[in-house]
Protein backbone atom coordinates (compact mmCIF):
# COMPACT_ATOMS: atom_id res chain seq x y z
CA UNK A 1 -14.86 12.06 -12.21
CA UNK A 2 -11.41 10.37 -13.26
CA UNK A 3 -9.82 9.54 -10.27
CA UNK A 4 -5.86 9.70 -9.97
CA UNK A 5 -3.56 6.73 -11.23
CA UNK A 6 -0.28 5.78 -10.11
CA UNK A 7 2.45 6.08 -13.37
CA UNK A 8 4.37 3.16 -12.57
CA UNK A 9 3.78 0.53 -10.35
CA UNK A 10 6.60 -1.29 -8.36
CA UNK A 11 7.07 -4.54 -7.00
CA UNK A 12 7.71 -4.12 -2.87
CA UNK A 13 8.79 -7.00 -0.61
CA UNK A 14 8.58 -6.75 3.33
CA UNK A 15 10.22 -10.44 4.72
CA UNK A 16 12.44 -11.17 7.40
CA UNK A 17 12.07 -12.54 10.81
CA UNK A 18 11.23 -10.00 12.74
CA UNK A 19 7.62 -8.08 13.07
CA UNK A 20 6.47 -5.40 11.20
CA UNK A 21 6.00 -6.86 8.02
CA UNK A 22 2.09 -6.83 7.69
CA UNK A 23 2.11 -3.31 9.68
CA UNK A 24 4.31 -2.20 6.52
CA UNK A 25 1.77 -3.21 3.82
CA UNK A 26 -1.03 -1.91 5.86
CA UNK A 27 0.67 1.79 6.16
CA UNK A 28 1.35 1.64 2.92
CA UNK A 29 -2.10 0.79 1.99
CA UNK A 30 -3.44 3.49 3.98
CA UNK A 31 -1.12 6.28 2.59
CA UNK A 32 -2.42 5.25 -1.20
CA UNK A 33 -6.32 4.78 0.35
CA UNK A 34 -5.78 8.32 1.60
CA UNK A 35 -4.61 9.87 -1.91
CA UNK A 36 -7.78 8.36 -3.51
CA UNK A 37 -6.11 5.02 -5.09
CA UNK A 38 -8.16 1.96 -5.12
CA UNK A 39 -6.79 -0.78 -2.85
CA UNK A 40 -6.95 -5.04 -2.21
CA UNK A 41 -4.88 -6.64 0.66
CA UNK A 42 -5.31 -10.41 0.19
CA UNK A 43 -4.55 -12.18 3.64
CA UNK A 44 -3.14 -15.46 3.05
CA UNK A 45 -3.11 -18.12 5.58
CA UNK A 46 -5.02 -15.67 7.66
CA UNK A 47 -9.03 -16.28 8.23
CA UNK A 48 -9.60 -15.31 12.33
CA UNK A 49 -11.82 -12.46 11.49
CA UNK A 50 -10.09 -10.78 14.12
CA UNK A 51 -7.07 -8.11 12.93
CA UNK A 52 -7.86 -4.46 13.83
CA UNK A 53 -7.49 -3.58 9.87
CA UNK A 54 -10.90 -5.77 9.28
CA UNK A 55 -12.61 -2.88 11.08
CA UNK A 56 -10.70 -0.18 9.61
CA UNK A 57 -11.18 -0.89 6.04
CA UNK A 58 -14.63 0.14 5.65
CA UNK A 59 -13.69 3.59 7.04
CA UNK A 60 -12.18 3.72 3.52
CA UNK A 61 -15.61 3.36 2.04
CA UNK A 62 -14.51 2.24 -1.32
CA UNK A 63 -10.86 2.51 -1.45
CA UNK A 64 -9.60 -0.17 0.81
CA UNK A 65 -10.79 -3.62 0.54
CA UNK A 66 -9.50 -6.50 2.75
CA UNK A 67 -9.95 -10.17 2.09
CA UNK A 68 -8.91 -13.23 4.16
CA UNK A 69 -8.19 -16.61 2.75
CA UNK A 70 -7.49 -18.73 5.78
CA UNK A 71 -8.43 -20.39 9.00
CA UNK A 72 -10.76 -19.15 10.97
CA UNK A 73 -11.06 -19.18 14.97
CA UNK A 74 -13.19 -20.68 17.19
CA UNK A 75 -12.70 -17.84 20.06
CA UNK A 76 -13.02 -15.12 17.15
CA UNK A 77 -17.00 -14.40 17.63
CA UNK A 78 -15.55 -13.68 21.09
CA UNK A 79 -12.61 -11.77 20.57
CA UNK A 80 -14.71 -9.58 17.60
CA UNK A 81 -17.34 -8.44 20.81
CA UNK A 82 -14.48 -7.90 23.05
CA UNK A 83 -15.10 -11.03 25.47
CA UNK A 84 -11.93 -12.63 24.22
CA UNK A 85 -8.34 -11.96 23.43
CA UNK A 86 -6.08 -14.16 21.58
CA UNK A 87 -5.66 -17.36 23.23
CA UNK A 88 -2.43 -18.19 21.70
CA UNK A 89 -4.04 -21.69 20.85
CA UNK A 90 -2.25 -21.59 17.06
CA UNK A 91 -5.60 -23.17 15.93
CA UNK A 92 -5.66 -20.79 12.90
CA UNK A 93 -2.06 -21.53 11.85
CA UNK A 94 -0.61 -24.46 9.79
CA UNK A 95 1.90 -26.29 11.01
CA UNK A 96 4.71 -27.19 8.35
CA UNK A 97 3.27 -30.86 7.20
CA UNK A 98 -0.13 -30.24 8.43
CA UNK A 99 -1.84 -28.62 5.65
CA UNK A 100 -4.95 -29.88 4.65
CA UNK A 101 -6.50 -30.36 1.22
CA UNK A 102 -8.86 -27.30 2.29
CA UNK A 103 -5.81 -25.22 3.55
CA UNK A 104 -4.36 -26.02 -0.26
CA UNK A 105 -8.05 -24.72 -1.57
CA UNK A 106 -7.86 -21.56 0.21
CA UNK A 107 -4.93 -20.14 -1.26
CA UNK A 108 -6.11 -21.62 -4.76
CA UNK A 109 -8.77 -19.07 -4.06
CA UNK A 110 -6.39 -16.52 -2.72
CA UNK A 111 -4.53 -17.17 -6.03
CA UNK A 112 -7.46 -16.91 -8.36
CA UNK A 113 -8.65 -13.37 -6.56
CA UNK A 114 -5.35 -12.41 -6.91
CA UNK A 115 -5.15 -12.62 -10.20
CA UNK A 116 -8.42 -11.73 -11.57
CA UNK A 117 -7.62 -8.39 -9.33
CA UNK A 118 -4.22 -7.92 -11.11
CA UNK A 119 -6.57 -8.69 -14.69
CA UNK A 120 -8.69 -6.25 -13.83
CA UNK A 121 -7.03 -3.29 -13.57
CA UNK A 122 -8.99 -2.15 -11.09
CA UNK A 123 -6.53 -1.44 -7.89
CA UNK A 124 -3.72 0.83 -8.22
CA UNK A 125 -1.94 -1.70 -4.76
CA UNK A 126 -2.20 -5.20 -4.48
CA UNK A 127 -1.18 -6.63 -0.96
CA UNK A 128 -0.50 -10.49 -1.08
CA UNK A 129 -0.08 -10.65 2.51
CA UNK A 130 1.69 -13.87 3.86
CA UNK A 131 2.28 -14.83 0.45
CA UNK A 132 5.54 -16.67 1.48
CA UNK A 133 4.29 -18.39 4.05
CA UNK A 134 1.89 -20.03 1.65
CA UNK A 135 4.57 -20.73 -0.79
CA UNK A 136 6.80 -21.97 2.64
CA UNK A 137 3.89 -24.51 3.55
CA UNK A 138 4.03 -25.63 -0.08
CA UNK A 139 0.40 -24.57 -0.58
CA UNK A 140 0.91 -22.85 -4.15
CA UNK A 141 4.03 -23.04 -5.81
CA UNK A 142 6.45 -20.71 -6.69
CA UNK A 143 5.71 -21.48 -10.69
CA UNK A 144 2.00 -19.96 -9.59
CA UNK A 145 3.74 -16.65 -7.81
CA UNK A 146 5.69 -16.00 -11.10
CA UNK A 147 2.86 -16.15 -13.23
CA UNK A 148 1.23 -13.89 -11.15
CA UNK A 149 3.69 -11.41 -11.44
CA UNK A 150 4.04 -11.57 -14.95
CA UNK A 151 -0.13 -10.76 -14.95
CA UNK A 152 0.84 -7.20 -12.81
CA UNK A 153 -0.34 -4.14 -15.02
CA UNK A 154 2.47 -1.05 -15.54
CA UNK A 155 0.45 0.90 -13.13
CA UNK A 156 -0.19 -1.03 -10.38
CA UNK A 157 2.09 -1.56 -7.08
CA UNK A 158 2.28 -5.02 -5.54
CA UNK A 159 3.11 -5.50 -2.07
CA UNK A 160 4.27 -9.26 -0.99
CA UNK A 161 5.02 -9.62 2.50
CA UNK A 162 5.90 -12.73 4.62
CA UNK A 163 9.04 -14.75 6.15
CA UNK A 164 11.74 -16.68 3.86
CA UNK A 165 10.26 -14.64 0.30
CA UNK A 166 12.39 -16.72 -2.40
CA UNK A 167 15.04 -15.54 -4.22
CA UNK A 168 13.15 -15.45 -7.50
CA UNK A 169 10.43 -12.86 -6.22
CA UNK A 170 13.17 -10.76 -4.52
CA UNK A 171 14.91 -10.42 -7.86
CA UNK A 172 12.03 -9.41 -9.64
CA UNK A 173 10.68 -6.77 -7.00
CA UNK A 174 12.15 -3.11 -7.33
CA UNK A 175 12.12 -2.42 -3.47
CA UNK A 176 13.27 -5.37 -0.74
CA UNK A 177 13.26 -4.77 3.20
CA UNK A 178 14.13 -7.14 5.78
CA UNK A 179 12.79 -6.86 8.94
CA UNK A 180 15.04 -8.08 11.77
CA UNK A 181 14.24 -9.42 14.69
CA UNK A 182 16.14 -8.28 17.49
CA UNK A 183 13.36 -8.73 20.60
CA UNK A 184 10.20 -10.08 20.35
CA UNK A 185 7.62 -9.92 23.73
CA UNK A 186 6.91 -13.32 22.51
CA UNK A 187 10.42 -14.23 23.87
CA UNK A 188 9.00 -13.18 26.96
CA UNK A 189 5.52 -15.42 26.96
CA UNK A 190 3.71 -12.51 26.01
CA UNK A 191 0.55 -13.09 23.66
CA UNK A 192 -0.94 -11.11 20.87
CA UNK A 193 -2.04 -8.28 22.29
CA UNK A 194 -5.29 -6.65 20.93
CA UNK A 195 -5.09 -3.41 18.77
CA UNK A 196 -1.30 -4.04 18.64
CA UNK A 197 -1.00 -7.96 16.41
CA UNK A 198 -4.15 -8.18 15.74
């Protein structure tokens, strides 16, 4: 049977400061999952093996595929069987100057997935999640992100979320929100709370 295809795929960024940016990609992936169009999120600079949507994908049998490319966590064994929450420890995030030559690999890979998924023609939406943070830590370049683009099929949507998305990639995409942060719990020394960030 010949499933549904999208007409005309769009270019979508979610950026800004303030949460909600991931959650965005993630509803919209489920609202195409549930209309029967094939779906990729690639995480970049995310790895833990922790985030709620890791478990809910494979509800979505063979819609909804998630991959990280990312640092892992030593607690996330833990957190996965519920022993754990998040200890806040920041191992799985890079600091700005900090990236190592395996850090740099991973999104290579992230890349290369990426674009072999665009090739394909396979998904009707493409989430490159955190794919400005990865161009912010100076772990691809933004040369790399254009090209990319310029490999998106006609009927595919692309979804790029992430803080500080450059210029360039805003004027390309068809749809731009900013998410502003107005107040945070973190202000308040309040950790990633399970089933709600991750």
């Amino acid at each position: 049977m010949n499933r549904k295809r999208l007409k005309e795929g769009l270019i979508q960024v979610y950026t800004g400061d303030g949460k909600g940016k991931t959650t965005a990609a993630l509803g919209q992936a489920c609202r195409a999952a549930g209309h029967g169009l094939k779906v990729l999120i690639i995480m970049f600079m995310k790895g833990t093996g922790v985030a709620g949507e890791l478990f809910a994908a494979p509800r979505f049998h063979d819609l909804l595929t998630i991959e990280e490319f990312g640092r892992g966590c030593r607690w996330g064994a833990l957190m996965r069987n519920g022993y754990e929450g998040c200890r806040a420890c920041a191992e799985c995030f890079i600091k700005k100057g900090e990236a190592t030559d395996e850090d740099r690999a991973m999104m290579e890979y992230a890349l290369e997935r990426a674009s072999k998924a665009l090739k394909s023609g396979d998904y009707d939406l493409v989430v490159l999640d955190e794919l400005s943070n990865a161009l912010y830590f100076e772990l691809i370049s933004l040369e790399e992100v254009m090209d990319l683009l310029d490999k998106k099929p006609p009927a595919c949507e692309l979804i790029i979320t992430g803080r500080n998305v450059p210029e360039e990639i805003q004027e390309r995409a068809q749809l731009v929100t900013e998410m502003k942060a107005v107040k945070h719990p973190f202000d308040e020394g309040i950790p990633a709370r399970w089933g709600i960030e991750y």
